[in-house]
Protein backbone atom coordinates (compact mmCIF):
# COMPACT_ATOMS: atom_id res chain seq x y z
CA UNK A 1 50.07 57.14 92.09
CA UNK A 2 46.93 57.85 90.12
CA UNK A 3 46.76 60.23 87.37
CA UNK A 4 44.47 63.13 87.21
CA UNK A 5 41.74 61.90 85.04
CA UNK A 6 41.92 58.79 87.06
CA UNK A 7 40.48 60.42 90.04
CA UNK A 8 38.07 62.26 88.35
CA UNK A 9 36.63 59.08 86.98
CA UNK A 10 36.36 57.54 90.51
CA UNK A 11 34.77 60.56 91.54
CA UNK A 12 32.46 60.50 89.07
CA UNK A 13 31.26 56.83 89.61
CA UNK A 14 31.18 57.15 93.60
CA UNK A 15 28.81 60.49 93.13
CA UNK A 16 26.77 58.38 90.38
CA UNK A 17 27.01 55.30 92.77
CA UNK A 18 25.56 57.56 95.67
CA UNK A 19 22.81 59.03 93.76
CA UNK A 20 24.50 62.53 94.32
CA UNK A 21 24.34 65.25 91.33
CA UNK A 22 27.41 66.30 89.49
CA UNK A 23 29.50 68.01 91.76
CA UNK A 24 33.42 69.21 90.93
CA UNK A 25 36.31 67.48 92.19
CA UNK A 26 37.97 70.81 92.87
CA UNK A 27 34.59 71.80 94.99
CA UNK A 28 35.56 69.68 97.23
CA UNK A 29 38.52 71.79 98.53
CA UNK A 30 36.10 74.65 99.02
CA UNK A 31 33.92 72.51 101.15
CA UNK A 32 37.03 71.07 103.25
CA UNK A 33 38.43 74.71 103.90
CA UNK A 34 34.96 76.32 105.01
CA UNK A 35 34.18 73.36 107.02
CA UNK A 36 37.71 73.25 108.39
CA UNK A 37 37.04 76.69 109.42
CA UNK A 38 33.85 76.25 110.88
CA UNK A 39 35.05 73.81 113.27
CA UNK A 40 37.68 75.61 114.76
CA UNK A 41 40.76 74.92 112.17
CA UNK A 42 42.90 77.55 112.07
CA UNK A 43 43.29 79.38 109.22
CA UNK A 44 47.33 79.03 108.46
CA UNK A 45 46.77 75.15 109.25
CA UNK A 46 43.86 75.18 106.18
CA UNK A 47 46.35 77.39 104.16
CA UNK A 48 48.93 74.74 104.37
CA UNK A 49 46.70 71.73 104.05
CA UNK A 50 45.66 73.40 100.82
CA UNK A 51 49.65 73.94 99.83
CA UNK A 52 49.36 77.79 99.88
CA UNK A 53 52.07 80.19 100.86
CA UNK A 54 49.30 83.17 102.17
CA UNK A 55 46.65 82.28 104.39
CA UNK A 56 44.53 85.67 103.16
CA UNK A 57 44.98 83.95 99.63
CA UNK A 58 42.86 80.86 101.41
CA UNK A 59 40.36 83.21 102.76
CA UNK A 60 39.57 85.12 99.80
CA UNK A 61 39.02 82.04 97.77
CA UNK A 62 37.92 78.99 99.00
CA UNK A 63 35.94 79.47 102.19
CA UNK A 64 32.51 81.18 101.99
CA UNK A 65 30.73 82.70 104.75
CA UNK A 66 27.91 80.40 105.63
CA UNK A 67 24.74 81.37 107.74
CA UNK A 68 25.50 79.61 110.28
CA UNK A 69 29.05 81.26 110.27
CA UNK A 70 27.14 84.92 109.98
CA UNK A 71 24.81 84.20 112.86
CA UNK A 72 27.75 82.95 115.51
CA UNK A 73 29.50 86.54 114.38
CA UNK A 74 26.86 88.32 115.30
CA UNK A 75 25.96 86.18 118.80
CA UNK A 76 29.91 86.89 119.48
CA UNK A 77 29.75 90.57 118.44
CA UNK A 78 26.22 90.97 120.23
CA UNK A 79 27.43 89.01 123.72
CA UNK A 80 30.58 91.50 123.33
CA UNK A 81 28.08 94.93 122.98
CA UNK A 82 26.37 93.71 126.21
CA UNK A 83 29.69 93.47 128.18
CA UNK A 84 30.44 96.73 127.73
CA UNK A 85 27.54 99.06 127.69
């Protein structure tokens, strides 16, 4: 078992080791749940990944609608208009 500050080092050196700017460890879990989501992941399957008891707790705080997210809502939505008019 590591401790905390342990894997926060590692992360560090991998990102340095990459040649990727500073990014949070904990961004990482927003980045997993909005790209869970994007692919298909339910959301009460990411809320439990995460360890959360409410999926709308999940929603509300670590996914972020992306553009390409906003753009397949409004193919859906506009697909769905010409159906029924």
């Amino acid at each position: 078992m590591y401790h905390p500050d342990s894997v926060v080092n590692i992360h560090k050196k991998l990102l340095k080791a990459a040649g990727i700017e500073h990014l949070r460890f904990h961004d990482l879990r927003h980045t997993f749940a909005t790209t869970a989501l994007q692919n298909g992941v339910d959301v009460k399957t990411v809320s439990t990944m995460l360890g959360h008891y409410d999926a709308g707790f999940t929603l509300r705080t670590y996914t972020h609608a992306t553009r390409q997210m906003q753009d397949k809502a409004a193919e859906t939505m506009g697909n769905f208009m010409e159906q029924v008019m």
